[in-house]
C-alpha atoms as a PDB file:
ATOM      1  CA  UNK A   1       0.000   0.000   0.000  1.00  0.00           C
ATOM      2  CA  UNK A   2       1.318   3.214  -1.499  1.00  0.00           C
ATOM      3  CA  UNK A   3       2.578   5.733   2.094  1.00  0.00           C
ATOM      4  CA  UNK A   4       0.867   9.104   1.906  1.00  0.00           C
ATOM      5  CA  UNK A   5       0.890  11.844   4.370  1.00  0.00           C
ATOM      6  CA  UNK A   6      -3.137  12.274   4.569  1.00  0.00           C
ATOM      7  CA  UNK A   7      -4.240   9.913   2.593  1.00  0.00           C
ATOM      8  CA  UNK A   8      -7.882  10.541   0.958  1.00  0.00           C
ATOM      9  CA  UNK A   9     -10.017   7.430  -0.555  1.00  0.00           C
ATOM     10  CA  UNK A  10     -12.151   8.182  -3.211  1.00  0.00           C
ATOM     11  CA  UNK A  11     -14.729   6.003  -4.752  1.00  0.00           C
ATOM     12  CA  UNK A  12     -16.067   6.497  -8.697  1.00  0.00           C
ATOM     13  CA  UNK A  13     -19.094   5.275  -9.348  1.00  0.00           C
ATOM     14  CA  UNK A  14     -21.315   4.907 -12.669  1.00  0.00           C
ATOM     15  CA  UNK A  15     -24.700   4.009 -11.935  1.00  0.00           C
ATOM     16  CA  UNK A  16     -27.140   3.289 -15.026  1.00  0.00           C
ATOM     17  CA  UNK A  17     -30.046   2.674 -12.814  1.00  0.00           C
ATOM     18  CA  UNK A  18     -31.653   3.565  -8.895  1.00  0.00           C
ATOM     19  CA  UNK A  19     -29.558   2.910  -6.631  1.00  0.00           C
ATOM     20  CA  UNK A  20     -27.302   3.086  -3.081  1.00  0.00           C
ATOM     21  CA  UNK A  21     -23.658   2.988  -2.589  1.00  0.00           C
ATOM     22  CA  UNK A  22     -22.804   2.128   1.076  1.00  0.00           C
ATOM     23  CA  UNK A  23     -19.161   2.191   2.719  1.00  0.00           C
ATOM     24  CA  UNK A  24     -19.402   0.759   6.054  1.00  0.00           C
ATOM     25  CA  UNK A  25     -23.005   0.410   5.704  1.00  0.00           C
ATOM     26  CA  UNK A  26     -23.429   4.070   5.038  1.00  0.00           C
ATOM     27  CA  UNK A  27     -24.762   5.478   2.036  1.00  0.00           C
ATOM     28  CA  UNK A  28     -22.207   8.020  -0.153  1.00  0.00           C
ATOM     29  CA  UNK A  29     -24.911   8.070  -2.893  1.00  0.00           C
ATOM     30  CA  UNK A  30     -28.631   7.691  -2.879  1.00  0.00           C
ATOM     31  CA  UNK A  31     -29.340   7.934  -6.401  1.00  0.00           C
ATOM     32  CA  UNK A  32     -33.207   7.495  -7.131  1.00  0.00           C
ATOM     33  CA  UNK A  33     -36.658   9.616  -8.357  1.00  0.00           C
ATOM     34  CA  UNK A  34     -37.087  11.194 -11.896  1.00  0.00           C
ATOM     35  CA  UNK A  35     -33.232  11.522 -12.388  1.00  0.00           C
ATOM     36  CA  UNK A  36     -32.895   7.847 -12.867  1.00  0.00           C
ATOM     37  CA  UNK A  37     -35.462   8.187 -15.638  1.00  0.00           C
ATOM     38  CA  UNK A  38     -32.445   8.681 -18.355  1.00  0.00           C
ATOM     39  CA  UNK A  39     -28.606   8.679 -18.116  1.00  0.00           C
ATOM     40  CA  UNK A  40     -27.162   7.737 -15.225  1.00  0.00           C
ATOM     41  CA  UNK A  41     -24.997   9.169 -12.154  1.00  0.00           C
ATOM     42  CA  UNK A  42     -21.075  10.009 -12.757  1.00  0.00           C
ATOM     43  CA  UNK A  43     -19.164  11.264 -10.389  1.00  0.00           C
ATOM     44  CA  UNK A  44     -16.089  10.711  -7.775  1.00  0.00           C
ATOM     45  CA  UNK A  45     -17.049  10.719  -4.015  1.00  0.00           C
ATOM     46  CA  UNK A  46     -14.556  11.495  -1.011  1.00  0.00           C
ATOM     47  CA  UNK A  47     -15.361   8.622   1.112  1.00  0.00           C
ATOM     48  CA  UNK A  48     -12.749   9.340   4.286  1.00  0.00           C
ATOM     49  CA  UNK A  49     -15.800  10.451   6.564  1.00  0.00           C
ATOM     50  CA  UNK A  50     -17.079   6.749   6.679  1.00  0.00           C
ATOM     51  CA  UNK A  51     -13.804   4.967   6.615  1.00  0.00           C
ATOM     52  CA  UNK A  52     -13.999   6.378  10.373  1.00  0.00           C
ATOM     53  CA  UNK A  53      -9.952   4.219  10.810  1.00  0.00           C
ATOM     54  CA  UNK A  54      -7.451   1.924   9.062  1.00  0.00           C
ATOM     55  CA  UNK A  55      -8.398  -1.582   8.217  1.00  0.00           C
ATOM     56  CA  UNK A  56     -11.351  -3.513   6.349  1.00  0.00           C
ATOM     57  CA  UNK A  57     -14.353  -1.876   5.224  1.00  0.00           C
ATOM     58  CA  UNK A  58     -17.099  -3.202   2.777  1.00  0.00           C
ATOM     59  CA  UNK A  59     -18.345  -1.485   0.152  1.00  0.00           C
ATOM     60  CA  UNK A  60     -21.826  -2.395  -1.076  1.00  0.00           C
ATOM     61  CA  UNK A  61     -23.505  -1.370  -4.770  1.00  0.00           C
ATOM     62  CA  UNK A  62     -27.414  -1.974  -4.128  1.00  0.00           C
ATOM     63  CA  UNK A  63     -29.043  -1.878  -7.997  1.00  0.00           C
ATOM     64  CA  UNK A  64     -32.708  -0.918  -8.259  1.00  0.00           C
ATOM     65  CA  UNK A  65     -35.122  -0.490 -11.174  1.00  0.00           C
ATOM     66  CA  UNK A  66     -35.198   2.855 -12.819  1.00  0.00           C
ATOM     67  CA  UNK A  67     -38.606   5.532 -11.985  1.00  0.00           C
ATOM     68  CA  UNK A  68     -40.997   4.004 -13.898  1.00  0.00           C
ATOM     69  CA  UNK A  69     -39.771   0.133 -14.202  1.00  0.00           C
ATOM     70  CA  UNK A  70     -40.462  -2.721 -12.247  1.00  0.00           C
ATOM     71  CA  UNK A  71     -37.062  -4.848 -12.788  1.00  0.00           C
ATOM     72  CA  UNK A  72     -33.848  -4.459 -13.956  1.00  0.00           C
ATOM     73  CA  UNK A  73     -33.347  -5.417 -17.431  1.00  0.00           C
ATOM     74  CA  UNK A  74     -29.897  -5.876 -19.422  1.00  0.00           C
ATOM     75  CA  UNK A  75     -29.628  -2.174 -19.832  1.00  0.00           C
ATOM     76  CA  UNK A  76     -28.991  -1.501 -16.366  1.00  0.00           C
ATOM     77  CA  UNK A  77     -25.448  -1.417 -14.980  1.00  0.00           C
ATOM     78  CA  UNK A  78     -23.514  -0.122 -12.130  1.00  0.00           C
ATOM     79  CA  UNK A  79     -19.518  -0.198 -11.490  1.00  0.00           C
ATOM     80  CA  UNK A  80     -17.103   1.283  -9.066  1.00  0.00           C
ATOM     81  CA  UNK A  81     -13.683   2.015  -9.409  1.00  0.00           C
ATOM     82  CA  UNK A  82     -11.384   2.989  -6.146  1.00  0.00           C
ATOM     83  CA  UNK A  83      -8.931   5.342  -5.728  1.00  0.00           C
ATOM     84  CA  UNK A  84      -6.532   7.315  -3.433  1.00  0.00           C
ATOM     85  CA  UNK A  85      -4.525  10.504  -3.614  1.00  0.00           C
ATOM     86  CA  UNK A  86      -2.596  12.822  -0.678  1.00  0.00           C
ATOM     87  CA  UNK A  87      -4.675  15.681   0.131  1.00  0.00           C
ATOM     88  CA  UNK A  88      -2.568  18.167  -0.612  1.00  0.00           C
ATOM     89  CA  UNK A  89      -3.700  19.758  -3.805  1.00  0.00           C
ATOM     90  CA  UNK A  90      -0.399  20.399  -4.774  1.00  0.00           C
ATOM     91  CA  UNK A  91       0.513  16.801  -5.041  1.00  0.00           C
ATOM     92  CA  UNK A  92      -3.038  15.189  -5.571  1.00  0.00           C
ATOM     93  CA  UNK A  93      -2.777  14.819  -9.221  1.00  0.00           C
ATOM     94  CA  UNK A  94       0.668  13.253  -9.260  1.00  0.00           C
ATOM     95  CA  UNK A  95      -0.052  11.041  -6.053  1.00  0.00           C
ATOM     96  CA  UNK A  96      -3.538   9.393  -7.124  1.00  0.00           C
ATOM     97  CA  UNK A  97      -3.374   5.433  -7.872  1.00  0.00           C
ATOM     98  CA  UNK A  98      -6.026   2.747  -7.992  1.00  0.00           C
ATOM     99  CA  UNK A  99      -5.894   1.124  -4.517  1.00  0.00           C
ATOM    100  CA  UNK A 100      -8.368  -2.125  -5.269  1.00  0.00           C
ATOM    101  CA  UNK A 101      -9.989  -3.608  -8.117  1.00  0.00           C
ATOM    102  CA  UNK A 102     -13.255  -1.920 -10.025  1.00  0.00           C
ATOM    103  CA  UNK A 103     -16.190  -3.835  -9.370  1.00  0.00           C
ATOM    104  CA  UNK A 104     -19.182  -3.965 -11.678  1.00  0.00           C
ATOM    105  CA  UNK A 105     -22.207  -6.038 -12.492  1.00  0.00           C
ATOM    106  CA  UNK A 106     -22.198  -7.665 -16.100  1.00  0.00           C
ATOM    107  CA  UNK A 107     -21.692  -5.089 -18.715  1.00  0.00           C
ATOM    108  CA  UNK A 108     -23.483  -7.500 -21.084  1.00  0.00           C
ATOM    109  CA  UNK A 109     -26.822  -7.607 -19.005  1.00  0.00           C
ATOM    110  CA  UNK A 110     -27.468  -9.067 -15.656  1.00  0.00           C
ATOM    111  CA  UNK A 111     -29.152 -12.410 -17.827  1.00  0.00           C
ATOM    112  CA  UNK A 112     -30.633 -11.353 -20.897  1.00  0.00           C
ATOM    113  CA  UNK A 113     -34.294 -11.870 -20.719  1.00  0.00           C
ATOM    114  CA  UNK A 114     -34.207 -12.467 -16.939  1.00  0.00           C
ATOM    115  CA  UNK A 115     -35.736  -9.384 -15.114  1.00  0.00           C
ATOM    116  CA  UNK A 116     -34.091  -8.713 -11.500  1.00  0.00           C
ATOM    117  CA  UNK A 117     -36.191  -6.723  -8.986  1.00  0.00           C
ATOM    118  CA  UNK A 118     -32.575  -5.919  -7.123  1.00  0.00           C
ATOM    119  CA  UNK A 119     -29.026  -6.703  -7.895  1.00  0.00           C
ATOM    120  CA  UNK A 120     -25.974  -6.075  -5.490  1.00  0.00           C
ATOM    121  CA  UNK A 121     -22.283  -5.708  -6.159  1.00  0.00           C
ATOM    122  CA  UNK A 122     -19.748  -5.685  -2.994  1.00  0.00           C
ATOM    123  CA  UNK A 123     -16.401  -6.270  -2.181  1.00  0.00           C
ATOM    124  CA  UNK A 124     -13.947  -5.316   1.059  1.00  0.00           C
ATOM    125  CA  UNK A 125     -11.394  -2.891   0.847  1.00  0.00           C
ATOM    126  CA  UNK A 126      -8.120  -2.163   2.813  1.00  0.00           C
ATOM    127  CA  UNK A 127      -7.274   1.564   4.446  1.00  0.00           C
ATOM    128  CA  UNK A 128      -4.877   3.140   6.005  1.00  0.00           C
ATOM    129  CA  UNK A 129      -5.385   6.421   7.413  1.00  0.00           C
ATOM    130  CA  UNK A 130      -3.395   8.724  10.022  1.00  0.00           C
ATOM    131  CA  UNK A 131      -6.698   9.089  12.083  1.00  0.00           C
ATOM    132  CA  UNK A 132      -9.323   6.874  14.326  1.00  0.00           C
ATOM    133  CA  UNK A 133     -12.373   9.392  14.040  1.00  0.00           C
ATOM    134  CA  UNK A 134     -14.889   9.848  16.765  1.00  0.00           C
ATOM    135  CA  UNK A 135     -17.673   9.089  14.806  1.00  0.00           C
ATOM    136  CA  UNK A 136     -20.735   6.399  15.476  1.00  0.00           C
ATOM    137  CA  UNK A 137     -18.294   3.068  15.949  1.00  0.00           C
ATOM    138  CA  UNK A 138     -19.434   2.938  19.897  1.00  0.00           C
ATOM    139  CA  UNK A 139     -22.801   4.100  19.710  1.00  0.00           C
ATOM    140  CA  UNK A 140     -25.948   3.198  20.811  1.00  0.00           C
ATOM    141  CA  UNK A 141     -27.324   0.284  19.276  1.00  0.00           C
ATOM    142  CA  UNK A 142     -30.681   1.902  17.991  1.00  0.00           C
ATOM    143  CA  UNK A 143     -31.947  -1.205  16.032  1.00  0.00           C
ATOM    144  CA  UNK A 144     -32.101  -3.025  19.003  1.00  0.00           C
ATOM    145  CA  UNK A 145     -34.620  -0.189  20.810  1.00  0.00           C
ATOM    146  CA  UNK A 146     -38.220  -0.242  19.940  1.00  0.00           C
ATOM    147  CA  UNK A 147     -38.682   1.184  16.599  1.00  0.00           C
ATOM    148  CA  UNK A 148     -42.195   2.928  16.904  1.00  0.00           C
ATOM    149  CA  UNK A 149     -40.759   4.931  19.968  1.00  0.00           C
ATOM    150  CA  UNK A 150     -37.634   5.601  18.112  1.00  0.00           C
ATOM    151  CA  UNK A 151     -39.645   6.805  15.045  1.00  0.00           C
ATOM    152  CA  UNK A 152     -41.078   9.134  17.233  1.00  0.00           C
ATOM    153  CA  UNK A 153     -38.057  10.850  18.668  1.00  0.00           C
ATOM    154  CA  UNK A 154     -36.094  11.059  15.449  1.00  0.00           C
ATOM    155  CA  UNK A 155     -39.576  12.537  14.162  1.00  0.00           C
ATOM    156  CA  UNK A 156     -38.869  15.058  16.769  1.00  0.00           C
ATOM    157  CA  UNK A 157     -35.672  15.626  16.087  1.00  0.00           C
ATOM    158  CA  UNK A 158     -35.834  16.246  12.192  1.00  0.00           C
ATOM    159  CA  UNK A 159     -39.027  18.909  13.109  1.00  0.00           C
ATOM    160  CA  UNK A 160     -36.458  20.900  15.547  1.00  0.00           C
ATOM    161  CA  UNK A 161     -33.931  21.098  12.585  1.00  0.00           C
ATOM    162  CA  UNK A 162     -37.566  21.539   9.645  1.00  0.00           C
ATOM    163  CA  UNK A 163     -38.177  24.664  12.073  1.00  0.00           C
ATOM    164  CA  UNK A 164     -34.130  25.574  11.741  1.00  0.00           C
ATOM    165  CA  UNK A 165     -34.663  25.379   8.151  1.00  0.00           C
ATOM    166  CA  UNK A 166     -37.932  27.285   7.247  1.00  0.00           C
ATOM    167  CA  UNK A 167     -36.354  30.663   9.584  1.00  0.00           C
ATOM    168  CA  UNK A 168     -33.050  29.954   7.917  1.00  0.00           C
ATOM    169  CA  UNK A 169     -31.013  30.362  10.364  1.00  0.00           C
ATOM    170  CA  UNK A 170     -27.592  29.114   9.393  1.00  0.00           C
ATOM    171  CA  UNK A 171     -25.851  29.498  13.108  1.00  0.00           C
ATOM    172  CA  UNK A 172     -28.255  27.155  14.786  1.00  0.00           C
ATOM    173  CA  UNK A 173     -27.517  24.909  11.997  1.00  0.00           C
ATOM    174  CA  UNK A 174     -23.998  24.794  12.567  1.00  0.00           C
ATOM    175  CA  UNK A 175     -24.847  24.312  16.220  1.00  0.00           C
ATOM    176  CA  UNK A 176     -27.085  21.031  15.346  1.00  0.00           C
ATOM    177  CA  UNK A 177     -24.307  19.964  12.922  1.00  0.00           C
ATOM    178  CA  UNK A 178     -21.264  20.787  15.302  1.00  0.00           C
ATOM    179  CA  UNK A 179     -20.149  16.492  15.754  1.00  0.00           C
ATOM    180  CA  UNK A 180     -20.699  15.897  12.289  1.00  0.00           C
ATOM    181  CA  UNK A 181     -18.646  18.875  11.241  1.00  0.00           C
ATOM    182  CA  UNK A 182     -15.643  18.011  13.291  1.00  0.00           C
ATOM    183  CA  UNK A 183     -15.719  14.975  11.894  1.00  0.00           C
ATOM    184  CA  UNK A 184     -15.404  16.008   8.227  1.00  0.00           C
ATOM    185  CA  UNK A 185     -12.609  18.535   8.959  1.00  0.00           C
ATOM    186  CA  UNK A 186     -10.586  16.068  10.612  1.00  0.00           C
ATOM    187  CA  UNK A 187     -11.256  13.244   7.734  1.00  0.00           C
ATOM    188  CA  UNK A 188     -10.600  15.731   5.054  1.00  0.00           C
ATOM    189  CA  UNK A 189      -7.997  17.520   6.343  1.00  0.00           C
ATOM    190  CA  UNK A 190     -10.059  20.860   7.030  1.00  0.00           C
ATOM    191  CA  UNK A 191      -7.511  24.368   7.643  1.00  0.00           C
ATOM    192  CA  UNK A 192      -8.864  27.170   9.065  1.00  0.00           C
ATOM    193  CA  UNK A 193      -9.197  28.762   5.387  1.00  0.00           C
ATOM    194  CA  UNK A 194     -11.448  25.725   4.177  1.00  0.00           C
ATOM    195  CA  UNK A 195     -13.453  25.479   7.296  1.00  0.00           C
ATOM    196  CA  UNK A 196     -14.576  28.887   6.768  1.00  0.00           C
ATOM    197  CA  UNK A 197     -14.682  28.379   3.069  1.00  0.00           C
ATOM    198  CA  UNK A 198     -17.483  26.310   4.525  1.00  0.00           C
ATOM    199  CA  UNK A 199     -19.288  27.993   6.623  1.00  0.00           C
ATOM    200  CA  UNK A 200     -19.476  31.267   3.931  1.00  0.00           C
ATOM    201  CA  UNK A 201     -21.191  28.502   1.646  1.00  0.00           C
ATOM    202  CA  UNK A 202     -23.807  27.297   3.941  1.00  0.00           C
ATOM    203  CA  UNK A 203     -24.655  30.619   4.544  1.00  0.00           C
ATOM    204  CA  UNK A 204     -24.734  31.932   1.103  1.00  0.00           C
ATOM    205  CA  UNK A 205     -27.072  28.885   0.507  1.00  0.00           C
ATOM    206  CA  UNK A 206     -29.718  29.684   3.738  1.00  0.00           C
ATOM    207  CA  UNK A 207     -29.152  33.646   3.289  1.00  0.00           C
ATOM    208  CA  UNK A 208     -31.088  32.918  -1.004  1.00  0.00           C
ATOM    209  CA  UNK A 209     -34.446  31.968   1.564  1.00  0.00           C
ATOM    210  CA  UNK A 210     -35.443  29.394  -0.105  1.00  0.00           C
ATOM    211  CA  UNK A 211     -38.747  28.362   0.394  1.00  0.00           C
ATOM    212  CA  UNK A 212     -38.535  24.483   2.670  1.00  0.00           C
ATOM    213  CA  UNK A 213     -40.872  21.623   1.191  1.00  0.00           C
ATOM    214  CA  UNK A 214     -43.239  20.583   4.258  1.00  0.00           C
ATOM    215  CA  UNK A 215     -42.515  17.635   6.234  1.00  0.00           C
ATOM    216  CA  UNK A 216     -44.869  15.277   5.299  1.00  0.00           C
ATOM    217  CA  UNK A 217     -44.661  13.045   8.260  1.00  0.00           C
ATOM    218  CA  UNK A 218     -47.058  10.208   6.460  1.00  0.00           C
ATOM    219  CA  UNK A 219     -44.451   8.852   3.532  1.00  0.00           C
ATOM    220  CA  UNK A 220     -41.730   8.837   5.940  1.00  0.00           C
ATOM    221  CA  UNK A 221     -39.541   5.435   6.931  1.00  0.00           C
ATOM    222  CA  UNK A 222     -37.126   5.248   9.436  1.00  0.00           C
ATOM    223  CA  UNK A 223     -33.881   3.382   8.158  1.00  0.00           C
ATOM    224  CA  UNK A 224     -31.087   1.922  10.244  1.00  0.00           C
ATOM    225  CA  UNK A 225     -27.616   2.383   9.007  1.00  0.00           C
ATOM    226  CA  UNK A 226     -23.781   1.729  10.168  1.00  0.00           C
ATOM    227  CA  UNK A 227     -24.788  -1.902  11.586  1.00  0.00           C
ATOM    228  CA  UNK A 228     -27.318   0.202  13.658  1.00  0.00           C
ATOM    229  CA  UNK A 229     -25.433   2.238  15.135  1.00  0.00           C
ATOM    230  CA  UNK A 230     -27.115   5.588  13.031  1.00  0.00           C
ATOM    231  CA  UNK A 231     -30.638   6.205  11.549  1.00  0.00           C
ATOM    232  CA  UNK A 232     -32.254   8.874   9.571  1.00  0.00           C
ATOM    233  CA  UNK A 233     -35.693   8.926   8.004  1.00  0.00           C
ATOM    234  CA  UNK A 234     -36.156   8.925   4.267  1.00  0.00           C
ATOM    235  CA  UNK A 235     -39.266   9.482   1.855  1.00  0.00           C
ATOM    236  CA  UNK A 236     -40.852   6.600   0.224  1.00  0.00           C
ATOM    237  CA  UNK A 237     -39.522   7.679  -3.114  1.00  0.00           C
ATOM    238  CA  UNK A 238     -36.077   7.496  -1.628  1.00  0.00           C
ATOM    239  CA  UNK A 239     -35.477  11.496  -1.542  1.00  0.00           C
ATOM    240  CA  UNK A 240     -33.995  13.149   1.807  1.00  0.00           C
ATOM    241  CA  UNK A 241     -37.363  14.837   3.637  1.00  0.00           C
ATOM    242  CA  UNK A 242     -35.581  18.036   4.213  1.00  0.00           C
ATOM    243  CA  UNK A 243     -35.313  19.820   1.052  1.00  0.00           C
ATOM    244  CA  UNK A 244     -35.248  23.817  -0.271  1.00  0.00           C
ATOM    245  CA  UNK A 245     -37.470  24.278  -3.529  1.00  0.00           C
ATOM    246  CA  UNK A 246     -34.993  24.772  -6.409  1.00  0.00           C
ATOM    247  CA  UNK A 247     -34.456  28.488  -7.445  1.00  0.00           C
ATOM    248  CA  UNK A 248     -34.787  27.258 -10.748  1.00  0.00           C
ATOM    249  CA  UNK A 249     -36.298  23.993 -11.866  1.00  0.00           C
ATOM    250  CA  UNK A 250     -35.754  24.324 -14.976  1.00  0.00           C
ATOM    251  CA  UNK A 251     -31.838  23.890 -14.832  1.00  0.00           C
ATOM    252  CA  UNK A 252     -31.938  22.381 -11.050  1.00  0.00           C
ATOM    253  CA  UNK A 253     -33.670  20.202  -8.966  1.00  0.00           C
ATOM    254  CA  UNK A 254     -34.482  20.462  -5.177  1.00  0.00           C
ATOM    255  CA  UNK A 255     -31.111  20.813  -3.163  1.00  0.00           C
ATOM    256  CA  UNK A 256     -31.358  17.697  -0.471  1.00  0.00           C
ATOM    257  CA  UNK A 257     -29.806  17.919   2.869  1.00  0.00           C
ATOM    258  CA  UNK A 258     -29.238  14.747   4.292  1.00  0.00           C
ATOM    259  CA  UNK A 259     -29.245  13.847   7.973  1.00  0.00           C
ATOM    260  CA  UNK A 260     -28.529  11.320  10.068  1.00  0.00           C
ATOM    261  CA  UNK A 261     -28.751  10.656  13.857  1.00  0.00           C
ATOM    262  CA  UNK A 262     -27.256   8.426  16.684  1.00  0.00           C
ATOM    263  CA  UNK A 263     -27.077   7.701  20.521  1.00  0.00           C
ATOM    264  CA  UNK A 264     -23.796   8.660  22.067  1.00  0.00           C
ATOM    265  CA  UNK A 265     -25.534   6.971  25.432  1.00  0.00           C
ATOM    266  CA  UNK A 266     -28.738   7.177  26.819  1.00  0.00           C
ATOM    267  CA  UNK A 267     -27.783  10.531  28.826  1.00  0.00           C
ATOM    268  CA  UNK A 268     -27.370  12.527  25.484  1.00  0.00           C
ATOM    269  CA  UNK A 269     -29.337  11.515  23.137  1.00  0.00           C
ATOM    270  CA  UNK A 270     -30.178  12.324  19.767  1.00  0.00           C
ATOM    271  CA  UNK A 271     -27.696  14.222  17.258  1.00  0.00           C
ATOM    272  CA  UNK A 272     -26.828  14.864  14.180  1.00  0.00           C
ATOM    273  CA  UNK A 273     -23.536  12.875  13.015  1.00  0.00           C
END
């Protein structure tokens, strides 16, 4: 394994259908609703935040039907390639290398004229990074508590951050978001000049008011993610439930803000990670 001095893992994936890319059981990509109609998703993704320390992680390509199908067909395809780079711009082009294999489903169809409802991909990959973050690792177990009470408090819990939202107030945000935030700066390296590159852009973003899409607590599921260890609640056509109206829908659709919760221990509940 190649030595670099911060180390960031990057994952590309092409996906030519729905789907849900999940490193350590968390999703990078959620990748469903009218945009899967046509094309497909292209795109690297920075994947250090879920890596949370050095050694094995698995990396999971869930395949779904397009908006509009039922099954898969032999037109539908998803691959991933894998790559690392130092973090330092000034290097990061002449430091990236392939660190594992590309995995894919069949390029030539999943079985031509057998329809799949779902189709996974997976494979483990190796790490090494310079950090062990204080993420979710030694959380609460929340899929072992009862789910209809749980349901209820993260219900709560995304209505405190709805009413955050709607009076767009970007500092009590930042407040709500303050674990997950120190989280990213440490797994991507954040200085003080990108940290408040940061903050300017979440503020430029709540400062356009926006108008918020309601919460429409009735096509809401709760899912479990990170072996249980984190939840969030999702709509039933597989979009984030806190979302801004575009400012043009034309050229752009609804900008998504995804969140998701764990249990520290009983004491503190709740919080955004």
């Amino acid at each position: 394994m190649n030595k670099l001095e911060r180390p960031l893992y990057t994952i590309d994936p092409h996906i030519y259908c729905s789907g849900t890319i999940l490193v350590n059981d968390i999703p990078v990509i959620d990748w469903y609703g009218n945009q899967t109609e046509d094309g497909g998703y292209l795109g690297a993704l920075d994947i250090n935040h879920v890596l949370l320390q050095s050694g094995q992680c698995r990396v999971v390509g869930k395949m779904f039907p397009r908006k509009g199908q039922k099954t898969l067909t032999e037109e539908e395809a998803m691959l991933i390639d894998f790559y690392c780079a130092d973090a330092d711009p000034k290097i990061w082009k002449s430091s990236i290398y392939k660190f594992h294999p590309k995995i894919e489903s069949p390029w030539s169809g999943l079985s031509e004229n057998i329809n799949y409802p779902y189709f996974e991909i997976a494979t483990e990959i190796e790490v090494e990074l310079p950090f062990v973050l204080d993420g979710w690792q030694n959380s609460v177990d929340l899929s072992k508590l009862d789910k209809n009470v749980l349901k209820e408090k993260v219900l709560e819990y995304y209505r405190q951050i709805h009413a955050v939202l709607k009076e767009h107030n970007a500092g009590k945000f930042l407040e709500l978001s303050r674990e997950k935030q120190k989280l990213q700066e440490q797994a991507f390296y954040f200085n003080e000049e990108r940290r408040q590159s940061f903050k300017e852009g979440l503020t430029a973003l709540f400062n356009q008011n926006l108008e918020l899409e309601p919460l429409n607590e009735n096509e809401l599921k709760l899912e479990f993610l990170g072996y249980g260890k984190l939840v969030r609640l999702m709509k039933l056509d597989g979009s984030q439930p806190l979302q801004f109206k575009s400012p043009n829908p034309k050229e752009q659709s609804n900008i998504e803000l995804e969140i998701k919760l764990h249990v520290r221990n009983a004491e503190k509940g709740l919080s955004i990670i």
